[in-house]
C-alpha atoms as a PDB file:
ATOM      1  CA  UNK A   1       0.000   0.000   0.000  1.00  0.00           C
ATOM      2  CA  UNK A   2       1.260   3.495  -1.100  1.00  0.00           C
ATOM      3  CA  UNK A   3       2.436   6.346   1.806  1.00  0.00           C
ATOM      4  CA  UNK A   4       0.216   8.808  -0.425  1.00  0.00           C
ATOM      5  CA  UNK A   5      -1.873  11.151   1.016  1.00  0.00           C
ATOM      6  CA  UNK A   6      -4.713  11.776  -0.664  1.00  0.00           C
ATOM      7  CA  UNK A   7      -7.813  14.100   0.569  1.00  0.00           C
ATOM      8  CA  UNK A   8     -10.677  15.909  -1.014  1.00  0.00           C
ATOM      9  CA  UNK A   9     -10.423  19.640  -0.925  1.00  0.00           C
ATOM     10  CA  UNK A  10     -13.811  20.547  -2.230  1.00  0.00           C
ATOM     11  CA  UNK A  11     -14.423  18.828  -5.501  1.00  0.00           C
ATOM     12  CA  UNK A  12     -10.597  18.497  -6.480  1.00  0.00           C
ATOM     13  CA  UNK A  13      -8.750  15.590  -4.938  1.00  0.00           C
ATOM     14  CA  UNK A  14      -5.079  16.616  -3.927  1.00  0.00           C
ATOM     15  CA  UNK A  15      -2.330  13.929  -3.849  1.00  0.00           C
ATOM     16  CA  UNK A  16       0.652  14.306  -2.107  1.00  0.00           C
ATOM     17  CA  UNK A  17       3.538  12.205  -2.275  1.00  0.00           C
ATOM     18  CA  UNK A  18       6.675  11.548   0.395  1.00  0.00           C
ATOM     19  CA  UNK A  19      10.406  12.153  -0.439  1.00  0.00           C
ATOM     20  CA  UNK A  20      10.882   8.564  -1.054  1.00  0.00           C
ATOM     21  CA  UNK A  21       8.308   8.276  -3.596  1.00  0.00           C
ATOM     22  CA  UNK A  22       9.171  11.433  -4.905  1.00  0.00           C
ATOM     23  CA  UNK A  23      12.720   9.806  -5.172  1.00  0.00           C
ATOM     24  CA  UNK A  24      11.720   6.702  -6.782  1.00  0.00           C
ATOM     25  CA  UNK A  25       9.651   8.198  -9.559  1.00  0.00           C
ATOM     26  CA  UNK A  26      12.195  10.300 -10.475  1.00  0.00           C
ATOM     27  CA  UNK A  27      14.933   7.559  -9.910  1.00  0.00           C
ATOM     28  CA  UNK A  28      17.266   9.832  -7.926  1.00  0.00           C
ATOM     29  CA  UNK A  29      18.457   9.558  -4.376  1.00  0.00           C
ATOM     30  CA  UNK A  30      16.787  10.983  -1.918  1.00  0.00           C
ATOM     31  CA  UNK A  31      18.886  13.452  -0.444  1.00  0.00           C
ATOM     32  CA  UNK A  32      18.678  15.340  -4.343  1.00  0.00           C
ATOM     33  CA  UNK A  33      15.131  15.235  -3.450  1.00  0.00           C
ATOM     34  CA  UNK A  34      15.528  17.521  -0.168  1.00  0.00           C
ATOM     35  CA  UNK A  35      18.026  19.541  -2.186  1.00  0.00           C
ATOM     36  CA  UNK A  36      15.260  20.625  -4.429  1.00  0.00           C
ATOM     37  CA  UNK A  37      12.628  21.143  -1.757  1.00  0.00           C
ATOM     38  CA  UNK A  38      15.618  23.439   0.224  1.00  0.00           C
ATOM     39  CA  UNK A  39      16.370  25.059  -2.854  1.00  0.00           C
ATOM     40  CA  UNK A  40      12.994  26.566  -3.650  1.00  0.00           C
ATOM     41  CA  UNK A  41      13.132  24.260  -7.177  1.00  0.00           C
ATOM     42  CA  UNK A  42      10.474  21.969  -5.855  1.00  0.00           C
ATOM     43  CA  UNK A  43       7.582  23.129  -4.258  1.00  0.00           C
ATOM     44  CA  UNK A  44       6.710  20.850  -0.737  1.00  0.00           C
ATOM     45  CA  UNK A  45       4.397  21.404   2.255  1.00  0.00           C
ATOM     46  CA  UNK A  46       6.550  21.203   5.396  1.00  0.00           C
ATOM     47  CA  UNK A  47       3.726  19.591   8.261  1.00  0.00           C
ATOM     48  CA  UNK A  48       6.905  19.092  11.005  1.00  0.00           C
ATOM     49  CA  UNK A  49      10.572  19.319  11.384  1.00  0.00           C
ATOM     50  CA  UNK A  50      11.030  15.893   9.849  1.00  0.00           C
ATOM     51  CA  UNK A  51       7.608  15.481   7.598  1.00  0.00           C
ATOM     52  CA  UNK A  52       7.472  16.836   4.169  1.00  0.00           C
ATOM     53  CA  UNK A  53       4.953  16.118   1.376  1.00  0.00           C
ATOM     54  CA  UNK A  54       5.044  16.845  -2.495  1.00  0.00           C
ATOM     55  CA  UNK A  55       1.749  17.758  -4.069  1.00  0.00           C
ATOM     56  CA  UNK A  56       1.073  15.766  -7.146  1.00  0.00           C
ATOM     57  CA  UNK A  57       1.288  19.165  -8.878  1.00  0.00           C
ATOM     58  CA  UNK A  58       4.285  20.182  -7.646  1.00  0.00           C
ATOM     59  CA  UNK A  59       5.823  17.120  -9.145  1.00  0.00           C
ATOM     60  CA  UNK A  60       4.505  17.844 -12.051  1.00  0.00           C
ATOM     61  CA  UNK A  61       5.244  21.096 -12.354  1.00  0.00           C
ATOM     62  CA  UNK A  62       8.907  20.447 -11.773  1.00  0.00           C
ATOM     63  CA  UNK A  63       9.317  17.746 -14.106  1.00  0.00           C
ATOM     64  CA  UNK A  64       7.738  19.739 -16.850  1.00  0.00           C
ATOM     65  CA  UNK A  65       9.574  22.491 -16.038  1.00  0.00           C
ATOM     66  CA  UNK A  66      13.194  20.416 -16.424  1.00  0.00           C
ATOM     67  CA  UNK A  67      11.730  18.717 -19.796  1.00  0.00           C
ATOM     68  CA  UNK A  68      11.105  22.434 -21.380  1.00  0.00           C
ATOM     69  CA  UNK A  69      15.047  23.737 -19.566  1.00  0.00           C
ATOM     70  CA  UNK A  70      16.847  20.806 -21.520  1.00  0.00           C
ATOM     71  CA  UNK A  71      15.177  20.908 -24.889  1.00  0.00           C
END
């Protein structure tokens, strides 16, 4: 079973994603994964000290964002 969160804001279902999912999809190591978050270059929703989630958009944001930088 997948460490998503998922919750329903409304009509629009937001899906949020941890750092090591966020790492596997994009097949990097986690610790890149907090680089971008600390670095402003991937948007994440800090709910503690050691608890960070990626909205679905984010992710997607980013990722398009990198496909348009190295075309």
């Amino acid at each position: 079973m997948s460490a998503r969160l998922s919750f329903f804001l409304g009509v629009r279902r937001l899906q949020f994603y941890t750092v090591p999912e966020v790492a596997k999809i994009l097949r990097v190591k986690k610790g890149y994964v907090y680089e971008l978050v600390a670095q402003g270059r991937l948007k994440a929703l800090r709910l503690s000290k050691n608890r960070i989630r990626i909205p679905e958009e984010a992710l997607r944001e980013f990722v398009e964002k990198a496909m348009r930088d190295s075309a």
